[in-house]
C-alpha atoms as a PDB file:
ATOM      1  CA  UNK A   1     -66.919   2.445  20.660  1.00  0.00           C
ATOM      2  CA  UNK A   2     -64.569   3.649  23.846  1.00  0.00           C
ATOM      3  CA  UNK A   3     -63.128   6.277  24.266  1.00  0.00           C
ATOM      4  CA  UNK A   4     -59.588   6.504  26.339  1.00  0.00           C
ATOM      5  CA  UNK A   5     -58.077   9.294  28.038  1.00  0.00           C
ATOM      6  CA  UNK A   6     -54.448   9.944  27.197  1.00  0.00           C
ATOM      7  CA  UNK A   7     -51.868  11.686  29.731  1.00  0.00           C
ATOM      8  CA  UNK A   8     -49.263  13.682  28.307  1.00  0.00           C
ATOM      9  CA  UNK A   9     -46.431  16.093  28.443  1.00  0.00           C
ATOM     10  CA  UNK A  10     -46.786  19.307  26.881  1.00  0.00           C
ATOM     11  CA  UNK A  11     -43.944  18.416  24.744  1.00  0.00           C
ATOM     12  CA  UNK A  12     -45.579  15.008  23.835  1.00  0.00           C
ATOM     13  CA  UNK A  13     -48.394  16.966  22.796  1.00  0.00           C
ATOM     14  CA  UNK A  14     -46.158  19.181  21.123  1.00  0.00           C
ATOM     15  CA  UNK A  15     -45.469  16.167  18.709  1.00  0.00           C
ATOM     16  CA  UNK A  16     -48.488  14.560  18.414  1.00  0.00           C
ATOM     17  CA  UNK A  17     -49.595  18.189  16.543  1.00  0.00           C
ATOM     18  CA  UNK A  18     -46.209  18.282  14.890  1.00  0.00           C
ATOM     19  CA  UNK A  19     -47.066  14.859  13.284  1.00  0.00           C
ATOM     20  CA  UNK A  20     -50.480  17.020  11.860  1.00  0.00           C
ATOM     21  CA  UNK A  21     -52.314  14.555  14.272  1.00  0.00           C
ATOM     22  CA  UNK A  22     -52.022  11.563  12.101  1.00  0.00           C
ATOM     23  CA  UNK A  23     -50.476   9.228  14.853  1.00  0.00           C
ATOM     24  CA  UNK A  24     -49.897   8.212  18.453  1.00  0.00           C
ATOM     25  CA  UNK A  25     -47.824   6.050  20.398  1.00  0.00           C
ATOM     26  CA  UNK A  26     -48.737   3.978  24.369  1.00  0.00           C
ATOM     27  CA  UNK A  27     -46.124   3.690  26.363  1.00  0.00           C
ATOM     28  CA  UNK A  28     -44.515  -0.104  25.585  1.00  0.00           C
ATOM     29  CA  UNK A  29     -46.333  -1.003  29.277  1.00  0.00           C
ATOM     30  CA  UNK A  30     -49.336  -0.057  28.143  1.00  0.00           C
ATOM     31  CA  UNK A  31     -49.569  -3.086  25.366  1.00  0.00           C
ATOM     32  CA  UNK A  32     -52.660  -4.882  26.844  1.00  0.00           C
ATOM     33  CA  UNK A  33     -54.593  -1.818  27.125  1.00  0.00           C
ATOM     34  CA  UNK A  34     -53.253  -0.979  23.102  1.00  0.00           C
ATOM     35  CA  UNK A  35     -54.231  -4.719  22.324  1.00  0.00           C
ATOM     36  CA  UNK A  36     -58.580  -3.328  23.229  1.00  0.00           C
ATOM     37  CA  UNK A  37     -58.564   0.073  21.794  1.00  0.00           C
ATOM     38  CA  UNK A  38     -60.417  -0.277  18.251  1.00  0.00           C
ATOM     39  CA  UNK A  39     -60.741   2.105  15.120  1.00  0.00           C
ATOM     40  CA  UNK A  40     -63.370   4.651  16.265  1.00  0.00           C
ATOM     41  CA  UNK A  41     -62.611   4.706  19.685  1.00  0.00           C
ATOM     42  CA  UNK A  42     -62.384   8.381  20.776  1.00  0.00           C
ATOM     43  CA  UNK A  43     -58.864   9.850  22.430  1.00  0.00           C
ATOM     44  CA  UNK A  44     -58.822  12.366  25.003  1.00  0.00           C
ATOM     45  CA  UNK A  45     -55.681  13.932  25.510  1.00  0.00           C
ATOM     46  CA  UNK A  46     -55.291  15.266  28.903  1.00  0.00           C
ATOM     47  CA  UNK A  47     -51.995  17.323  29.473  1.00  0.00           C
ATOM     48  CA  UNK A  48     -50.133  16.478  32.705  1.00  0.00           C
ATOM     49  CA  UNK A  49     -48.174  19.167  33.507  1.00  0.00           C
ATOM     50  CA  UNK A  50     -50.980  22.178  32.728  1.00  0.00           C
ATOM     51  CA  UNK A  51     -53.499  19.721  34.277  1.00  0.00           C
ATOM     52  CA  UNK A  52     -55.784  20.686  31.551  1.00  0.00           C
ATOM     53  CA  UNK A  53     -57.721  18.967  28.385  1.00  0.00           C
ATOM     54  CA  UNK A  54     -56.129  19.725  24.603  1.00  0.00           C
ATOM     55  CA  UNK A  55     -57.569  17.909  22.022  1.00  0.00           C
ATOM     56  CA  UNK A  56     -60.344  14.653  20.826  1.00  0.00           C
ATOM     57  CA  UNK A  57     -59.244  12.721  18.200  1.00  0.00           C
ATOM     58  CA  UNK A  58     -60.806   9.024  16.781  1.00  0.00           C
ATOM     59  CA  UNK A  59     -58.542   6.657  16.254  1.00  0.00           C
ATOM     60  CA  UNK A  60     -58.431   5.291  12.614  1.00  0.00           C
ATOM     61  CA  UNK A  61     -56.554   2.289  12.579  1.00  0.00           C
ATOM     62  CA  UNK A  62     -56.028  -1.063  14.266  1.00  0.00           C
ATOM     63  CA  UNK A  63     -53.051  -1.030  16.849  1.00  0.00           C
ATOM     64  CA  UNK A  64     -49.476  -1.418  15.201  1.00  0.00           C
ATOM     65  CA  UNK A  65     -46.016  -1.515  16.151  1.00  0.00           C
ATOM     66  CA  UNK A  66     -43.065   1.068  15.712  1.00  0.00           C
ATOM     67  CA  UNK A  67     -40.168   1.886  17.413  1.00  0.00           C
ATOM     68  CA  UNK A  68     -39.056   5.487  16.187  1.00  0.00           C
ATOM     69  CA  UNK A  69     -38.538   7.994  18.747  1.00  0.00           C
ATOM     70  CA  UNK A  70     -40.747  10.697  18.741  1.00  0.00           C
ATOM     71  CA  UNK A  71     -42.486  11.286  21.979  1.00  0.00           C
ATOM     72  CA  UNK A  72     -40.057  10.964  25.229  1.00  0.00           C
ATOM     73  CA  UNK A  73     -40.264  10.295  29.171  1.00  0.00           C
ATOM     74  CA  UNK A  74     -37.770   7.801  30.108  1.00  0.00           C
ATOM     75  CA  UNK A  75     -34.896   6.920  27.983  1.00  0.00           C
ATOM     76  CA  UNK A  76     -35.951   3.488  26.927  1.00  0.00           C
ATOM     77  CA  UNK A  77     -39.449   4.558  26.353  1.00  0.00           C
ATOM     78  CA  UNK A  78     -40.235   4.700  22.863  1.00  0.00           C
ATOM     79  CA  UNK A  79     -44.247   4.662  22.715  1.00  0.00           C
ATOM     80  CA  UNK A  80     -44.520   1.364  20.380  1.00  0.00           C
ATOM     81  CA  UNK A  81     -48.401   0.677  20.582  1.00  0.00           C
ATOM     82  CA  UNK A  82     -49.446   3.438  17.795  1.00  0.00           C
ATOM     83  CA  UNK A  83     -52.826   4.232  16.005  1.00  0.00           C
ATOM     84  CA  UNK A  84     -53.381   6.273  13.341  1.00  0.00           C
ATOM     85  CA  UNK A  85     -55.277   9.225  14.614  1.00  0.00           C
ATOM     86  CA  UNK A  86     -57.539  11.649  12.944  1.00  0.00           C
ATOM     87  CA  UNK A  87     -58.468  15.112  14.780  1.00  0.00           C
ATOM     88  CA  UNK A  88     -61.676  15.809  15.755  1.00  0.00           C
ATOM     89  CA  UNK A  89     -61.186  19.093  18.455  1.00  0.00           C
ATOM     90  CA  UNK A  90     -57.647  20.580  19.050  1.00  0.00           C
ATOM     91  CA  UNK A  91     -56.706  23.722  21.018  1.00  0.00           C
ATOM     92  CA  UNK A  92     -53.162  23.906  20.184  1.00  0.00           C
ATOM     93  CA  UNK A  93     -52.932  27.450  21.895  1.00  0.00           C
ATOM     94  CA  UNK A  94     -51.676  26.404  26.080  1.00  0.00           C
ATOM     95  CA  UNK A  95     -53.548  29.570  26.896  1.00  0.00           C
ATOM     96  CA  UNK A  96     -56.637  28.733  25.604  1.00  0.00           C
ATOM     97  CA  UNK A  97     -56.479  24.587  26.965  1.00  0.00           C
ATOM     98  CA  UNK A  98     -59.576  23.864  29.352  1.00  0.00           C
ATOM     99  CA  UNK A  99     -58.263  23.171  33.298  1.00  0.00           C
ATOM    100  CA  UNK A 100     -59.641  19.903  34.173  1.00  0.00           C
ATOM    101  CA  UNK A 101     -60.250  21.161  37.732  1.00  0.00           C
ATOM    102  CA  UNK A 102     -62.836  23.261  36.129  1.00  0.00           C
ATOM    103  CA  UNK A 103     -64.433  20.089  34.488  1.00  0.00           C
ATOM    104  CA  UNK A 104     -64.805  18.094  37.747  1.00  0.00           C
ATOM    105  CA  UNK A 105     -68.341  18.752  38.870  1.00  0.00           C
ATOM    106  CA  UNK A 106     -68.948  17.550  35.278  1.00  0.00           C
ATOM    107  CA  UNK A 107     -66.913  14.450  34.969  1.00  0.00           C
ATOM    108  CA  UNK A 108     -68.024  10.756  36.520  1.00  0.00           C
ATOM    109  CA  UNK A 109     -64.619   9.268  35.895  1.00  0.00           C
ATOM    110  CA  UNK A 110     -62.860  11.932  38.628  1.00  0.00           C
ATOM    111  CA  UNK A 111     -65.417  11.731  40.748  1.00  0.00           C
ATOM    112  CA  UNK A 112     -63.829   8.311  42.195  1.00  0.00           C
ATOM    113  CA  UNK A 113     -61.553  10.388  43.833  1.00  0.00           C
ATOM    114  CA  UNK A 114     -62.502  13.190  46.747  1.00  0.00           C
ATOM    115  CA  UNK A 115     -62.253  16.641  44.773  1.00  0.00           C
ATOM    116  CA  UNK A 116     -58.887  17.458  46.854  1.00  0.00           C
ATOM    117  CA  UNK A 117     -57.107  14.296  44.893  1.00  0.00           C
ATOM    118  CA  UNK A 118     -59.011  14.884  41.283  1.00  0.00           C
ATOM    119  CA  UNK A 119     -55.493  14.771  39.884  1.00  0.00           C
ATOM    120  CA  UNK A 120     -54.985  10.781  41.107  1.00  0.00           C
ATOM    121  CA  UNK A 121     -57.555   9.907  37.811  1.00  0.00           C
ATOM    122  CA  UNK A 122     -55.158  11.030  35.704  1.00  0.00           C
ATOM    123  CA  UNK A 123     -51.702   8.976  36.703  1.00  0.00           C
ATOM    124  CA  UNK A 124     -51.147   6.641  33.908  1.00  0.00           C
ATOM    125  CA  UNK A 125     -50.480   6.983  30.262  1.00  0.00           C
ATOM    126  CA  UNK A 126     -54.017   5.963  29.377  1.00  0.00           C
ATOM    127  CA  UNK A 127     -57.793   4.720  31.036  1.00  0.00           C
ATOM    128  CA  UNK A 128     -60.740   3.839  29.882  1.00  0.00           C
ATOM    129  CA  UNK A 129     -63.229   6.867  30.318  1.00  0.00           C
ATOM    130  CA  UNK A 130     -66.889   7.212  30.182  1.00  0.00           C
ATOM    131  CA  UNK A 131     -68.520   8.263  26.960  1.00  0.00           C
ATOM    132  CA  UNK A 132     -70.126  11.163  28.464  1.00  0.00           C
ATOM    133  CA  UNK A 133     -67.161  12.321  29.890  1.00  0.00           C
ATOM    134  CA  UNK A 134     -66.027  12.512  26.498  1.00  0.00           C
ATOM    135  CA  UNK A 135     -69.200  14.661  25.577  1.00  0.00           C
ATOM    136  CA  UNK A 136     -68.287  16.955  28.350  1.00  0.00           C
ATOM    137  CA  UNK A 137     -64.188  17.711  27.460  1.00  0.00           C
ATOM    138  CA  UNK A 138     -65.253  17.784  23.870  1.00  0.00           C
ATOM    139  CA  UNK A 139     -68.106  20.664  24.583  1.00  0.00           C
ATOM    140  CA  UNK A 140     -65.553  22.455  26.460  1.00  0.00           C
ATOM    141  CA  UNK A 141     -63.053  22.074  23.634  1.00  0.00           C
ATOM    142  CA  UNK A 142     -65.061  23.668  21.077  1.00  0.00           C
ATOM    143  CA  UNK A 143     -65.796  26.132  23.372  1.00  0.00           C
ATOM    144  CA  UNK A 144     -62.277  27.105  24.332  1.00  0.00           C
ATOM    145  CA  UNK A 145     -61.473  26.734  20.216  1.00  0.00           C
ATOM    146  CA  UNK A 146     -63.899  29.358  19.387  1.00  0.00           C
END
């Protein structure tokens, strides 16, 4: 079992929920990564813009391919590489998200980067992450979901 941290928009994460967290797309790049990720991996979704963790999810299926538009960054990005998803620890409130600054002391993945650059771990639509890292954003999630 892996578990992957996924950077996204707001909006993107926007959709994801809209879509009841049954599905989610890698950016059409990102196909080799897609080719390793394997039902009951976890999913971390880290969102870019409020630099802050939403949600945990385990993925439930095998990788598949689908072109409908529903998340967006560039125009000709269409997120093919999907997974069925199923939720494990949302915070669907922005307010209420945990800042992964907060996290850092906590988290071996960012700590290849000095703490003035934390932010550099999380360019890229997806990495490979630590397990305990994932133990440590889901804690927080609960948390932060009450």
């Amino acid at each position: 079992m892996a578990v992957w941290c996924i950077t996204m928009t707001p909006d993107n994460f926007a959709k994801t929920a809209e879509l009841g967290w049954r599905v989610q797309g890698l950016k059409s790049r990102r196909e080799k990564t897609a080719r390793r990720i394997q039902p009951s991996d976890k999913f971390v979704f880290y969102i870019s813009k409020a630099q802050a963790f939403g949600a945990t999810v385990e993925v439930a299926s095998d990788m598949f391919e689908d072109h409908e538009l529903i998340w967006s960054s560039t125009p000709d990005e269409d997120y093919p590489w999907r997974f069925e998803i199923v939720p494990e620890v949302v915070v669907e409130d922005s307010q209420a998200w945990v800042p992964a600054e907060d996290l850092y002391d906590d988290l071996a993945f960012v700590k290849k980067w000095p703490r003035e650059h934390w932010k550099l771990a999380f360019q890229g639509n997806v990495r490979e992450w630590p397990w305990e890292d994932y133990e440590v954003v889901t804690a927080a999630l609960q948390q932060a979901a009450g």
